[in-house]
Every structure is written in structure tokens, then in C-alpha cells.
PDB file of N, CA and C in Angstrom:
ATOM      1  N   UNK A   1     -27.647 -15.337   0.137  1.00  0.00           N
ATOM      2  CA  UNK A   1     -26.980 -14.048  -0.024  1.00  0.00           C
ATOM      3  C   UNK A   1     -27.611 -13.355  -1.230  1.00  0.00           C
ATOM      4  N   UNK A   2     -27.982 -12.170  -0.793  1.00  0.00           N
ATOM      5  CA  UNK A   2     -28.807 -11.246  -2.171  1.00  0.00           C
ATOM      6  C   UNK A   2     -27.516 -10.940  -3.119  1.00  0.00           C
ATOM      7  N   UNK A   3     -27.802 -10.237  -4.051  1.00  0.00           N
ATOM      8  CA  UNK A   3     -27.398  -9.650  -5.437  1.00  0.00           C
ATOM      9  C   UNK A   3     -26.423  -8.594  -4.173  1.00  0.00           C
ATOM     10  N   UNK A   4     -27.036  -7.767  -4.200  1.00  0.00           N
ATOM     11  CA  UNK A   4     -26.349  -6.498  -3.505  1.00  0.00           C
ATOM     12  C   UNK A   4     -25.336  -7.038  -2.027  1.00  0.00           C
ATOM     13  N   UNK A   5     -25.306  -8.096  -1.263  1.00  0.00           N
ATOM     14  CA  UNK A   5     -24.472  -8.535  -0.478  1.00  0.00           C
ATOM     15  C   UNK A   5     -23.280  -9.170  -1.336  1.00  0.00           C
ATOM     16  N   UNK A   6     -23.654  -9.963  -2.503  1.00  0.00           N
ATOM     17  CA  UNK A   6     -22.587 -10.557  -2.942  1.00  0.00           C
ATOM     18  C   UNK A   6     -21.729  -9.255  -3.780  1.00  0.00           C
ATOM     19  N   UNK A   7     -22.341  -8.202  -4.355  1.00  0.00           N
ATOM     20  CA  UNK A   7     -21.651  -7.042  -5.003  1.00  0.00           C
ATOM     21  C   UNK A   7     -20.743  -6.376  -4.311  1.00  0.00           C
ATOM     22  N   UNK A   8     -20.992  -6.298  -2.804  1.00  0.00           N
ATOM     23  CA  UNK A   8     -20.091  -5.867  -1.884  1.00  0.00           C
ATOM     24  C   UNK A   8     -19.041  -6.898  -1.027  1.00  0.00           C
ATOM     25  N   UNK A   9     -19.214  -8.194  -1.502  1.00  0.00           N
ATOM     26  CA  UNK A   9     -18.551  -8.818  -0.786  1.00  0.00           C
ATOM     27  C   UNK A   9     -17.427  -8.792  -1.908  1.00  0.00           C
ATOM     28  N   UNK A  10     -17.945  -8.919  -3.320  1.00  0.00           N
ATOM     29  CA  UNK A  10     -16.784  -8.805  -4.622  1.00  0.00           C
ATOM     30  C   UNK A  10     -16.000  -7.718  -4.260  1.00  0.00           C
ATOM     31  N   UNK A  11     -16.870  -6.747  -4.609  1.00  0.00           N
ATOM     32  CA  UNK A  11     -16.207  -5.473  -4.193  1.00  0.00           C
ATOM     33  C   UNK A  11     -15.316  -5.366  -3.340  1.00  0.00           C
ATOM     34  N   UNK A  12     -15.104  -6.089  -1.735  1.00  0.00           N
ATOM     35  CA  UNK A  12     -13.772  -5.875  -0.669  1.00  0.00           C
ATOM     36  C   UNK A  12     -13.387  -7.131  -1.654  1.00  0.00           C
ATOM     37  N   UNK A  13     -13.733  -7.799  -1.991  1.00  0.00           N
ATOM     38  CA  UNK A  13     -12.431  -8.753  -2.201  1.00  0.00           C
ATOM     39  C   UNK A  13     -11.329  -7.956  -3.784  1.00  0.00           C
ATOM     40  N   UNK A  14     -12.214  -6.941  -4.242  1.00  0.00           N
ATOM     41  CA  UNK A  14     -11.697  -6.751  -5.397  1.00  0.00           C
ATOM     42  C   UNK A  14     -10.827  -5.600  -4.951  1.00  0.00           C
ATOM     43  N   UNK A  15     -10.949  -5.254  -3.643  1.00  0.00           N
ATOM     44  CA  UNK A  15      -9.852  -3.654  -2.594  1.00  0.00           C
ATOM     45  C   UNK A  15      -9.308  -5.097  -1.769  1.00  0.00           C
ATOM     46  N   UNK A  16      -9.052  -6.109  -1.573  1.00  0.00           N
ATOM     47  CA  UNK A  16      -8.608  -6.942  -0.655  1.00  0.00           C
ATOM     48  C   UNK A  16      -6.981  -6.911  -0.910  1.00  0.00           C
ATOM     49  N   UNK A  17      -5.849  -6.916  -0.075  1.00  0.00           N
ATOM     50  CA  UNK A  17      -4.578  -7.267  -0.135  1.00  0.00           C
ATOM     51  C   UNK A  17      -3.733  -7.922  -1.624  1.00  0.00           C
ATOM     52  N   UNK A  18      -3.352  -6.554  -2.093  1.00  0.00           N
ATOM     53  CA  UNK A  18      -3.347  -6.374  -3.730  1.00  0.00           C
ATOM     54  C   UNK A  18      -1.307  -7.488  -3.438  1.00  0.00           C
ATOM     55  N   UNK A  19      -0.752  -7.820  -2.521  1.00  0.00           N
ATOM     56  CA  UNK A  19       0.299  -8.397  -2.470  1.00  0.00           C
ATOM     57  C   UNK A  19      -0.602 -10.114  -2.310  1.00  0.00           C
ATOM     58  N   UNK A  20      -1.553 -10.408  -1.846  1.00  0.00           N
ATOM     59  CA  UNK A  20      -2.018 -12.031  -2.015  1.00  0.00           C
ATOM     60  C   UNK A  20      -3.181 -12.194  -3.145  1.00  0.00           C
ATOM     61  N   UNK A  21      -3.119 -11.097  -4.000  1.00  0.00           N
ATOM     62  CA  UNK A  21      -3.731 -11.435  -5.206  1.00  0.00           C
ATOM     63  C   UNK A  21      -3.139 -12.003  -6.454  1.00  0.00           C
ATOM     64  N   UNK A  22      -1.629 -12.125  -6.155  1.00  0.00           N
ATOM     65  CA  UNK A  22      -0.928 -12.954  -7.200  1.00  0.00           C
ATOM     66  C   UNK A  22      -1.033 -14.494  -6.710  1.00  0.00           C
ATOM     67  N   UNK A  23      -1.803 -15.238  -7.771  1.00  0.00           N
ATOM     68  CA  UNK A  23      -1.757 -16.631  -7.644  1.00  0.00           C
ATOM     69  C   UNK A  23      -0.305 -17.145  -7.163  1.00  0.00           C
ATOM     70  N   UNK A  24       1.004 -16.610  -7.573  1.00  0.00           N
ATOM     71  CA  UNK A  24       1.922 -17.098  -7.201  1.00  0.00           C
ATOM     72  C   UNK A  24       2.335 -16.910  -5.676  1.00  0.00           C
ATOM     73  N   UNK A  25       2.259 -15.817  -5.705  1.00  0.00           N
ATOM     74  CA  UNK A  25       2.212 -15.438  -3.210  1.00  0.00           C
ATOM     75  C   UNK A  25       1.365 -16.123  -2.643  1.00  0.00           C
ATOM     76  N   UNK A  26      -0.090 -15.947  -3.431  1.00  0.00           N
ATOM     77  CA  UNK A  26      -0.713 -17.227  -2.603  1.00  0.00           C
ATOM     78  C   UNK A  26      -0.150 -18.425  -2.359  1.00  0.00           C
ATOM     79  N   UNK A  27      -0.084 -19.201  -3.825  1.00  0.00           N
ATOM     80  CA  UNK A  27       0.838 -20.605  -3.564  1.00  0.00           C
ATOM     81  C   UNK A  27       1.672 -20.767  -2.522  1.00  0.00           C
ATOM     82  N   UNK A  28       2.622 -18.999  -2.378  1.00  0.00           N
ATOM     83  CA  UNK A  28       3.907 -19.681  -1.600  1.00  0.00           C
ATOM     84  C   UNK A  28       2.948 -19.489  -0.073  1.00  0.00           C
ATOM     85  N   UNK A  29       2.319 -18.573   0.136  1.00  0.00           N
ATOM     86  CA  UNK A  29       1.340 -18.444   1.286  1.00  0.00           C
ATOM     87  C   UNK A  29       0.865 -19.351   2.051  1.00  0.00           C
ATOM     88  N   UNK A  30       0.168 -20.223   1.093  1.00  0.00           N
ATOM     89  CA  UNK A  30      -0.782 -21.675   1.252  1.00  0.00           C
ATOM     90  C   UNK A  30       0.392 -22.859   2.146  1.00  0.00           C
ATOM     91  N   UNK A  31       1.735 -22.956   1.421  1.00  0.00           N
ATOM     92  CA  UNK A  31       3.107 -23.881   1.137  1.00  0.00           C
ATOM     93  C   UNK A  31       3.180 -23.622   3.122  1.00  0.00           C
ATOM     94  N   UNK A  32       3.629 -22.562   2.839  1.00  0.00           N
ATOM     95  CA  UNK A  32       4.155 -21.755   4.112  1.00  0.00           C
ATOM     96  C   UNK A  32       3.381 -21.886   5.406  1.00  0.00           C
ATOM     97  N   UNK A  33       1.770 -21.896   4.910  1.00  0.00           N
ATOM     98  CA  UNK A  33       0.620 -22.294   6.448  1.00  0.00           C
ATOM     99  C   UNK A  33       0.687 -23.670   6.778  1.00  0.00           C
ATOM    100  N   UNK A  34       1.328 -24.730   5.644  1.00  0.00           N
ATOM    101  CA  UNK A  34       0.773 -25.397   6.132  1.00  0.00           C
ATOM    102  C   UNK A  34       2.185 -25.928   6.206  1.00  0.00           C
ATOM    103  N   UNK A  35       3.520 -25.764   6.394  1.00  0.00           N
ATOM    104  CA  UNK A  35       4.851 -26.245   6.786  1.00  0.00           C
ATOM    105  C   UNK A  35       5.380 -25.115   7.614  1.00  0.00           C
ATOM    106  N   UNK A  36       4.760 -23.925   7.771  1.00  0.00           N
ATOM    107  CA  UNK A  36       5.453 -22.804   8.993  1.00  0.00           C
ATOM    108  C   UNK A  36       6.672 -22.212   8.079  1.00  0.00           C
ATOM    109  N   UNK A  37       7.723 -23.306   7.491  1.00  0.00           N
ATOM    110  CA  UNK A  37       8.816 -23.129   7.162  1.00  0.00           C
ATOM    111  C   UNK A  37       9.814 -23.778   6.396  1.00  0.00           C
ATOM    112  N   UNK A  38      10.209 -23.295   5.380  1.00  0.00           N
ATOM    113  CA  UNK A  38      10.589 -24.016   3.802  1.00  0.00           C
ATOM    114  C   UNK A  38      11.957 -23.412   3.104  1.00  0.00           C
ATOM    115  N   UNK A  39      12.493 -24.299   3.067  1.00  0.00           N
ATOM    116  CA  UNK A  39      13.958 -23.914   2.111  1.00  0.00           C
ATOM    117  C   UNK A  39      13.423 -23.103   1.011  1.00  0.00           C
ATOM    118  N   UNK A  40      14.514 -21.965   0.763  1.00  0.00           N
ATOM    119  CA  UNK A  40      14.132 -21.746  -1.140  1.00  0.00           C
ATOM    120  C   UNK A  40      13.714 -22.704  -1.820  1.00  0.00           C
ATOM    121  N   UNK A  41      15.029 -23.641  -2.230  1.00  0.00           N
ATOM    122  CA  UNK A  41      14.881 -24.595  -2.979  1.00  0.00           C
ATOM    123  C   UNK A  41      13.992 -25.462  -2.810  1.00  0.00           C
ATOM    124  N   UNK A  42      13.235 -25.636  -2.079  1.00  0.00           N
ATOM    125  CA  UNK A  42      12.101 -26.674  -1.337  1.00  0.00           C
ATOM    126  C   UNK A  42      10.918 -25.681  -2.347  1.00  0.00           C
ATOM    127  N   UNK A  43      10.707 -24.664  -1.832  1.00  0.00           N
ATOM    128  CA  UNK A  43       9.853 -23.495  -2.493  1.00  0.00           C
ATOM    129  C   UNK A  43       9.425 -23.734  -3.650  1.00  0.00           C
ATOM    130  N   UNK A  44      10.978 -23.566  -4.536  1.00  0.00           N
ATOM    131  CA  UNK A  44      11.305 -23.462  -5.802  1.00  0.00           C
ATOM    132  C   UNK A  44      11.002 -24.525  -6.860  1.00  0.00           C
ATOM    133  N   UNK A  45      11.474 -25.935  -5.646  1.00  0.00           N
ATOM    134  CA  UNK A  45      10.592 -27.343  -6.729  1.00  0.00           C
ATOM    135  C   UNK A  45       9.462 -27.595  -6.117  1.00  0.00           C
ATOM    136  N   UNK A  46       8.886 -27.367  -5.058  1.00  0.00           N
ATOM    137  CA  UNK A  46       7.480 -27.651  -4.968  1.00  0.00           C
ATOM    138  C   UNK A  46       6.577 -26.486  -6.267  1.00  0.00           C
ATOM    139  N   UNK A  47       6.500 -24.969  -6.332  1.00  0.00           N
ATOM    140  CA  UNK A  47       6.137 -24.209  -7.587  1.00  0.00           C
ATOM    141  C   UNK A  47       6.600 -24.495  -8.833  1.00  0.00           C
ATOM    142  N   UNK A  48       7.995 -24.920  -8.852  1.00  0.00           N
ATOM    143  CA  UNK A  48       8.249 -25.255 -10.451  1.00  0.00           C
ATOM    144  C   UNK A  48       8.708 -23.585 -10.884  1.00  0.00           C
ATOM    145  N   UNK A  49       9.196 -22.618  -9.722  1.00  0.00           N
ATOM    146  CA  UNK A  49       9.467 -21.351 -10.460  1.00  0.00           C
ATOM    147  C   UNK A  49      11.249 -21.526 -10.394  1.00  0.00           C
ATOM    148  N   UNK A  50      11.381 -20.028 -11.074  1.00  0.00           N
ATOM    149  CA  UNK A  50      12.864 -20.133 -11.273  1.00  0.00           C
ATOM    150  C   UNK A  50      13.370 -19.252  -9.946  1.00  0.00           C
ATOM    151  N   UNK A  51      14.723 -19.468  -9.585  1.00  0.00           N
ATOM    152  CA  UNK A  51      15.525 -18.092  -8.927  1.00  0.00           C
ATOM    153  C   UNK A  51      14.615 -17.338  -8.602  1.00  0.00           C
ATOM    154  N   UNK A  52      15.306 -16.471  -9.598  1.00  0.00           N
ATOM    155  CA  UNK A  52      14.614 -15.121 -10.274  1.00  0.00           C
ATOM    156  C   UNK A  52      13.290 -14.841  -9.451  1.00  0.00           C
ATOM    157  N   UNK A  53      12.154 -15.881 -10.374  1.00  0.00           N
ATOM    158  CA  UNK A  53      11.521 -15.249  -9.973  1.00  0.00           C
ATOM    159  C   UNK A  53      10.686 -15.825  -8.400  1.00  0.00           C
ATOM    160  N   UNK A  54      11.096 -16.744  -8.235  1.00  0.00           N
ATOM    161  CA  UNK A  54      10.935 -16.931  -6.884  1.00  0.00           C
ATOM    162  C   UNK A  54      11.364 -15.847  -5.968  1.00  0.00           C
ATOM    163  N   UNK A  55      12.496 -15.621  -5.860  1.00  0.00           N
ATOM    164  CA  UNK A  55      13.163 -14.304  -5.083  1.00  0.00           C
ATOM    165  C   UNK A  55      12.638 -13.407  -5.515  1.00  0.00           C
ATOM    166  N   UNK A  56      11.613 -12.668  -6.392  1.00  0.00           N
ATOM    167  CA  UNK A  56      11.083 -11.546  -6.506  1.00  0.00           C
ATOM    168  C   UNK A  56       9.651 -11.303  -6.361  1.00  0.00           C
ATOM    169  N   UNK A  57       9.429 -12.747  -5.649  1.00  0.00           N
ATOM    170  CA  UNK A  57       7.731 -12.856  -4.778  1.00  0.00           C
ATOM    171  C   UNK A  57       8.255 -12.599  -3.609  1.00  0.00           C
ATOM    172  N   UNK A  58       9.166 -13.427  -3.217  1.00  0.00           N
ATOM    173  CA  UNK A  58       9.835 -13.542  -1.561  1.00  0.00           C
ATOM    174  C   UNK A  58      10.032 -11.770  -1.298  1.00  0.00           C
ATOM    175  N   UNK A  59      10.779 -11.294  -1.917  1.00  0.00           N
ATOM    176  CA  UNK A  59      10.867  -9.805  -1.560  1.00  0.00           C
ATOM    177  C   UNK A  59       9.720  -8.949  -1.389  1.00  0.00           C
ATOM    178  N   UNK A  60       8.294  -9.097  -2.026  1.00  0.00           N
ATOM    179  CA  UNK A  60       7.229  -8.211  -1.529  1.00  0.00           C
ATOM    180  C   UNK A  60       6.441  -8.942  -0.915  1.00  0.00           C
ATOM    181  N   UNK A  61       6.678 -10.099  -0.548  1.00  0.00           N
ATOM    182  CA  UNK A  61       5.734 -10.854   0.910  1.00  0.00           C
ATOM    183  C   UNK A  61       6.800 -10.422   1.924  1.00  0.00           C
ATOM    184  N   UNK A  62       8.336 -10.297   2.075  1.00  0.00           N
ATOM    185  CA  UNK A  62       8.869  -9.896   2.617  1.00  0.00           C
ATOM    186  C   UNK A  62       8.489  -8.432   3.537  1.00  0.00           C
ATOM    187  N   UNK A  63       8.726  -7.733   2.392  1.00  0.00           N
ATOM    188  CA  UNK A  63       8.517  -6.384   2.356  1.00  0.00           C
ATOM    189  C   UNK A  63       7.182  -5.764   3.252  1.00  0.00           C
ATOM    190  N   UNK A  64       5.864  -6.839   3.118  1.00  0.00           N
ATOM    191  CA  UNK A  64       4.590  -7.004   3.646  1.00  0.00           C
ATOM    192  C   UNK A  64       4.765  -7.370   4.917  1.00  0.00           C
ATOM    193  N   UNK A  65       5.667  -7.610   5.288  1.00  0.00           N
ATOM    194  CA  UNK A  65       6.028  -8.204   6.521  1.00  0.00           C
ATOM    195  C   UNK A  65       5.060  -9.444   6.967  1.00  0.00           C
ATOM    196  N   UNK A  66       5.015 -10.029   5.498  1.00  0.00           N
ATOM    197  CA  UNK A  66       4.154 -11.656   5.597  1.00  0.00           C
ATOM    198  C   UNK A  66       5.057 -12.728   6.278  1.00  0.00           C
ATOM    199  N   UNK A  67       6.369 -12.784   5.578  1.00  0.00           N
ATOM    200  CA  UNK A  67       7.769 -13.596   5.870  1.00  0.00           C
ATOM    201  C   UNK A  67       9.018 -12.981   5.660  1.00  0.00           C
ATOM    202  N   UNK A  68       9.902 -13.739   6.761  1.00  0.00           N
ATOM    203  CA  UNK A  68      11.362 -13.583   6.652  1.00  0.00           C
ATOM    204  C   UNK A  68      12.109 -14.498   6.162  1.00  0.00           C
ATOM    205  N   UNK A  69      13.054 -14.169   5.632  1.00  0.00           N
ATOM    206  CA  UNK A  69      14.312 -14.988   4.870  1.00  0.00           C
ATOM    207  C   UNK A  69      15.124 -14.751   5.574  1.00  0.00           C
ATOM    208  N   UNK A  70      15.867 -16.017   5.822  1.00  0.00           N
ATOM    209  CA  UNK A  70      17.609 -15.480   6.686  1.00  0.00           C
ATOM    210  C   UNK A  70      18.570 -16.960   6.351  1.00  0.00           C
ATOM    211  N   UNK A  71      19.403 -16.755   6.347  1.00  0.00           N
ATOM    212  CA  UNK A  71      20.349 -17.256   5.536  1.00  0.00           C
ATOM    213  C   UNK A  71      20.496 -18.705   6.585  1.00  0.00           C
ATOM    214  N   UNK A  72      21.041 -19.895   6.355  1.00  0.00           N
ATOM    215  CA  UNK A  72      21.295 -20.867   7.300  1.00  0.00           C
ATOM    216  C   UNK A  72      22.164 -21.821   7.058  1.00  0.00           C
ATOM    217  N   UNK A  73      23.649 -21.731   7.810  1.00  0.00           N
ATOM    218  CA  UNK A  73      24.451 -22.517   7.579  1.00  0.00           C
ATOM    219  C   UNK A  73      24.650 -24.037   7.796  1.00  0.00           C
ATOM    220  N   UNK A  74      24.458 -24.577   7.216  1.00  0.00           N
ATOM    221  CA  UNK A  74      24.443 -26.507   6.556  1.00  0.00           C
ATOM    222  C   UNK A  74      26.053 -26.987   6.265  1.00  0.00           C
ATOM    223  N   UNK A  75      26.126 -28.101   6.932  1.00  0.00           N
ATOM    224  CA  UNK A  75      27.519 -28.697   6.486  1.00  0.00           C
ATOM    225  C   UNK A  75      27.843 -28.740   5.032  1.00  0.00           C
ATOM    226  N   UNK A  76      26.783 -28.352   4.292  1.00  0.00           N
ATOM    227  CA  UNK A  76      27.347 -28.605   2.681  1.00  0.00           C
ATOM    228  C   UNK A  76      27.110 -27.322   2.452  1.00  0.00           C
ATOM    229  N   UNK A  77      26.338 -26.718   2.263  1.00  0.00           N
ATOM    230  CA  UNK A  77      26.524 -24.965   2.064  1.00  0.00           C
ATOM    231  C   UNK A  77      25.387 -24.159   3.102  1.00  0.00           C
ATOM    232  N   UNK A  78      25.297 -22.234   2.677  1.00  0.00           N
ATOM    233  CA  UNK A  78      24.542 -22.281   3.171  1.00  0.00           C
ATOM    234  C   UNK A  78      23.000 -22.179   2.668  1.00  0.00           C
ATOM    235  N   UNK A  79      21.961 -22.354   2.891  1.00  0.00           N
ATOM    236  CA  UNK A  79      20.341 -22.352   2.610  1.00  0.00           C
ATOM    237  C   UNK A  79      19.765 -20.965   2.779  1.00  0.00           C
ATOM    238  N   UNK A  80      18.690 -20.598   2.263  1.00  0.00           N
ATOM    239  CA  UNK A  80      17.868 -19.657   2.275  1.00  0.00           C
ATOM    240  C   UNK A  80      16.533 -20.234   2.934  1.00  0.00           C
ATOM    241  N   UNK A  81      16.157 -19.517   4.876  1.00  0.00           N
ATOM    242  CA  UNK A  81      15.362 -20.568   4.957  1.00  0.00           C
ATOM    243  C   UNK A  81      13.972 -19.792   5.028  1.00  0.00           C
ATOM    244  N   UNK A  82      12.554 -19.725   5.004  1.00  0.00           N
ATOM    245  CA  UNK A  82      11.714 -18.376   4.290  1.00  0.00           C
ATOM    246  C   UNK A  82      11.086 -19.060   6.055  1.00  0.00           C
ATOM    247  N   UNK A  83      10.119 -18.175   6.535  1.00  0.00           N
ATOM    248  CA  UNK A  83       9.515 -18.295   7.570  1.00  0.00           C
ATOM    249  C   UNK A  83       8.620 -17.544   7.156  1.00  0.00           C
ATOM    250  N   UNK A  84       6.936 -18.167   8.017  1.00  0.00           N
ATOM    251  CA  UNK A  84       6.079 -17.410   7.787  1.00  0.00           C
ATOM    252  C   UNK A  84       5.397 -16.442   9.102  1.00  0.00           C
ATOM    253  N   UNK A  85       5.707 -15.426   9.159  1.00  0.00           N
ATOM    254  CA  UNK A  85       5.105 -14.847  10.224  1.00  0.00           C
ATOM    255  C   UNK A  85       3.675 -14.871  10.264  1.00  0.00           C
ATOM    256  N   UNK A  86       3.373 -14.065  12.069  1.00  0.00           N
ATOM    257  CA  UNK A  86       2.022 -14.433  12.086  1.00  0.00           C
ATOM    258  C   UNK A  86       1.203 -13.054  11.282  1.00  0.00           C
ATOM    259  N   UNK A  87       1.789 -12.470  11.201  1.00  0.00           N
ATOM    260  CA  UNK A  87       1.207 -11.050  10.376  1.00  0.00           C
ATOM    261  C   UNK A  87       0.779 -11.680   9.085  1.00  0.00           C
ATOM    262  N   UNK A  88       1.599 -12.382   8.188  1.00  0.00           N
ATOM    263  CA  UNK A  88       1.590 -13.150   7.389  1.00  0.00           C
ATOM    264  C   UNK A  88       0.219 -14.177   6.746  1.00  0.00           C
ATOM    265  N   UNK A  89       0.166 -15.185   8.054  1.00  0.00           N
ATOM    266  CA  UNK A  89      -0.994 -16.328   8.476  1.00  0.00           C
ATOM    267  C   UNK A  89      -2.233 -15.163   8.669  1.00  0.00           C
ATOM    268  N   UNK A  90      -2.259 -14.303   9.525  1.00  0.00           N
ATOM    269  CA  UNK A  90      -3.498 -13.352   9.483  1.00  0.00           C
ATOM    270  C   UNK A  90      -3.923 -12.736   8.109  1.00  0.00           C
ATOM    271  N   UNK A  91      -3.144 -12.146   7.288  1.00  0.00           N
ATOM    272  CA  UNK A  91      -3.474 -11.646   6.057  1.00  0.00           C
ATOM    273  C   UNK A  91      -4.267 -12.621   5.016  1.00  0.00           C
ATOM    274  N   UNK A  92      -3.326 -14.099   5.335  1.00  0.00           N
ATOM    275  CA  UNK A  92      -3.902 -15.051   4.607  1.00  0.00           C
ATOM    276  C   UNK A  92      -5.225 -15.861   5.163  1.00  0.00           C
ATOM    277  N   UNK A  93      -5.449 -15.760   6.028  1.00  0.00           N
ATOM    278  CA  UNK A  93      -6.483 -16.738   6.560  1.00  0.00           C
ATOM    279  C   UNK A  93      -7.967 -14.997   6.244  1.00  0.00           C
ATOM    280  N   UNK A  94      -7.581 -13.727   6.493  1.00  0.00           N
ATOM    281  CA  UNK A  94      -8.295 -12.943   6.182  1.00  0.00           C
ATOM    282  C   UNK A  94      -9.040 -12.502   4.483  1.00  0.00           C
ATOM    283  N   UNK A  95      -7.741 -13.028   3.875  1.00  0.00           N
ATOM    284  CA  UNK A  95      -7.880 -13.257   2.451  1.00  0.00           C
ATOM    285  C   UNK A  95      -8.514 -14.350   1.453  1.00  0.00           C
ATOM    286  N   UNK A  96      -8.422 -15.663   2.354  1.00  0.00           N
ATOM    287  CA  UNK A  96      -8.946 -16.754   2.005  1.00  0.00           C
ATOM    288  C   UNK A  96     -10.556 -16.547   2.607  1.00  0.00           C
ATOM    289  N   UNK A  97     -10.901 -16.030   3.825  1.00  0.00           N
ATOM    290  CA  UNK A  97     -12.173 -15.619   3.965  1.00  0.00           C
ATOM    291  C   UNK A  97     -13.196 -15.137   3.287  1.00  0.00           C
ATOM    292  N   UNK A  98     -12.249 -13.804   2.667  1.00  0.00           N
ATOM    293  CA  UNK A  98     -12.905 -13.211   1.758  1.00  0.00           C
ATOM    294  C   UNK A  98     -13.450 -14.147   0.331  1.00  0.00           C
ATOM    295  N   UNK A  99     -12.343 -14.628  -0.346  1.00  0.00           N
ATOM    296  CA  UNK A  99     -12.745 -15.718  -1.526  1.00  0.00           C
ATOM    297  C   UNK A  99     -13.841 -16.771  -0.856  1.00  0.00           C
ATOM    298  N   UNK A 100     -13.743 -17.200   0.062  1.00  0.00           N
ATOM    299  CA  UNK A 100     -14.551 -18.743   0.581  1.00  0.00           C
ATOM    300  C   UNK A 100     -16.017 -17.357   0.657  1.00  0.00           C
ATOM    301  N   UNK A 101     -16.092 -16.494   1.477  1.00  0.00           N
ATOM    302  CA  UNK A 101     -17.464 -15.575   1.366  1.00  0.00           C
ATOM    303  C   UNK A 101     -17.751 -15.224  -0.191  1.00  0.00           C
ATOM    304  N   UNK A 102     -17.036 -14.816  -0.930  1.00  0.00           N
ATOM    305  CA  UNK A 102     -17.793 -15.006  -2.296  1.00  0.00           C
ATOM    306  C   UNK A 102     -18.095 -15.603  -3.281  1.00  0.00           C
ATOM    307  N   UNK A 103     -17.486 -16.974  -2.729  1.00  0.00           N
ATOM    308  CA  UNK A 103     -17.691 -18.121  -3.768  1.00  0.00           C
ATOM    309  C   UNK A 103     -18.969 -18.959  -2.927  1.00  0.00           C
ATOM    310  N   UNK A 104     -18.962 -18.586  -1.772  1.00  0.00           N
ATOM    311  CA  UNK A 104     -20.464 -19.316  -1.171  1.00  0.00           C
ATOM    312  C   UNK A 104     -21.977 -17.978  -1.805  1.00  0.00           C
ATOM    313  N   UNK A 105     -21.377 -17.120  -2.195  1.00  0.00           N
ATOM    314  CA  UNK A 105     -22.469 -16.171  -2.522  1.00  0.00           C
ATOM    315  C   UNK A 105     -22.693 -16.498  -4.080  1.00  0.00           C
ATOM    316  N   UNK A 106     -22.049 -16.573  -4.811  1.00  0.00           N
ATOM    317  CA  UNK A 106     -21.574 -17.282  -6.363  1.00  0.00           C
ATOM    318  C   UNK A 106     -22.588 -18.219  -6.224  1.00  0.00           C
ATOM    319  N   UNK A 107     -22.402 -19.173  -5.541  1.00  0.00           N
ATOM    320  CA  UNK A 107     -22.893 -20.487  -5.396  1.00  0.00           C
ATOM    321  C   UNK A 107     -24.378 -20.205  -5.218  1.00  0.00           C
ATOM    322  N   UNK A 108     -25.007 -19.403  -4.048  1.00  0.00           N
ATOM    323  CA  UNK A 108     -26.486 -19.234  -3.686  1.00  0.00           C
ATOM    324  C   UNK A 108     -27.207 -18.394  -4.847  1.00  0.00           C
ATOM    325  N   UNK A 109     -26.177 -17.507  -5.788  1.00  0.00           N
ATOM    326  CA  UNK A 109     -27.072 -16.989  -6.625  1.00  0.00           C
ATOM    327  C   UNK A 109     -27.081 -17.767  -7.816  1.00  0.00           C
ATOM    328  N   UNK A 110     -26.135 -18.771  -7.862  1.00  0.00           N
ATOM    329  CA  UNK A 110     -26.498 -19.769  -9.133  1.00  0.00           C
ATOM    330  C   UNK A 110     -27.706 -21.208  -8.749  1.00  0.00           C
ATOM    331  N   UNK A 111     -28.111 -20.641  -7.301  1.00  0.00           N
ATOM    332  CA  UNK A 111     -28.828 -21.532  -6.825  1.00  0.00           C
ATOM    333  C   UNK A 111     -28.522 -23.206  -6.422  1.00  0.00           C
ATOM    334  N   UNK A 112     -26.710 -23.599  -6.286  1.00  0.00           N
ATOM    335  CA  UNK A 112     -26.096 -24.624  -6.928  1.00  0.00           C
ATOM    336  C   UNK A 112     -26.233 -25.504  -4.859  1.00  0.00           C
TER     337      UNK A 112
END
């Protein structure tokens, strides 16, 4: 990959899906492809985040129409259960493309 292919491949990745550029959406992104589907609290101790701010990633992957949340009643209370849509899996597998294409271009111009 030349100089000028890898400048433009930075370049879309640097206009690429400004909601899976937080290391933290990714995480829950990544969690989510590869279980479909995860309690909050499952979420919450697999990241190590709080409430807070767990529920305030969930709302603009939400919002992205990446995943849904819907409530789920359990003999002991009820759960918050997150689902990952396929709109979701497309954004991410389109997004992870992009990084895997410029870290193989990284790589050919460091000659590695």
C-alpha cells in the first residue's frame, strides 16, 4: 500500500462512524457480536463501568439504531436485556474493516 492509499484509507477512517469511535461502544460492540445478547449488569462487570455511565453509551448506540434495550421480567426482579441488531453488526464489522485496512497499510509502510 503506497503513502497516498494509506492517507486516504486514514482519512475515511478518520470521517468513519463518529458513535464506534469511542473505545467504550466499541467494547460494548465487540461484547455484543460475539454473545448477540447481554444483561446490563453482565455489560457492566464484564467493562468494569458504572450505571451511569454504562446507560449513557447504551443510549447513543441505541439512538444509532446499533441496539435495543427492553426491560425483562425474572423471578427475582426485573433485568435490562441490550440486543444487538443487525444494523448494529454491519456498522461494526464495516468499522473494524476500516482499522484492520489501515493497520495492514501502517504495517507495509513500516515495512514490518
Amino acid at each position: 500500500m503506497g503513502q497516498e492509499e494509506l492517507t486516504g484509507v486514514l482519512r475515511k477512517l478518520a470521517r468513519s462512524d463518529p458513535i464506534l469511535a469511542s473505545p467504550t461502544r466499541l467494547a460494548i460492540m465487540l461484547l455484543l457480536a460475539i454473545r448477540r445478547k447481554m444483561y446490563f449488569s453482565e455489560l457492566q462487570k464484564a467493562l468494569g463501568l458504572t450505571p451511569g455511565n454504562l446507560g449513557s453509551h447504551l443510549r447513543k448506540l441505541e439512538e444509532a439504531g446499533y441496539v435495543r434495550t427492553r426491560k425483562v421480567l425474572t423471578r427475582i426482579r426485573p433485568l435490562t436485556l441490550v440486543v444487538l441488531l443487525e444494523e448494529g453488526e454491519v456498522a461494526l464489522y464495516r468499522h473494524l474493516g476500516l482499522l484492520r485496512e489501515a493497520l495492514r497499510g501502517l504495517r507495509s509502510e513500516r515495512g514490518a
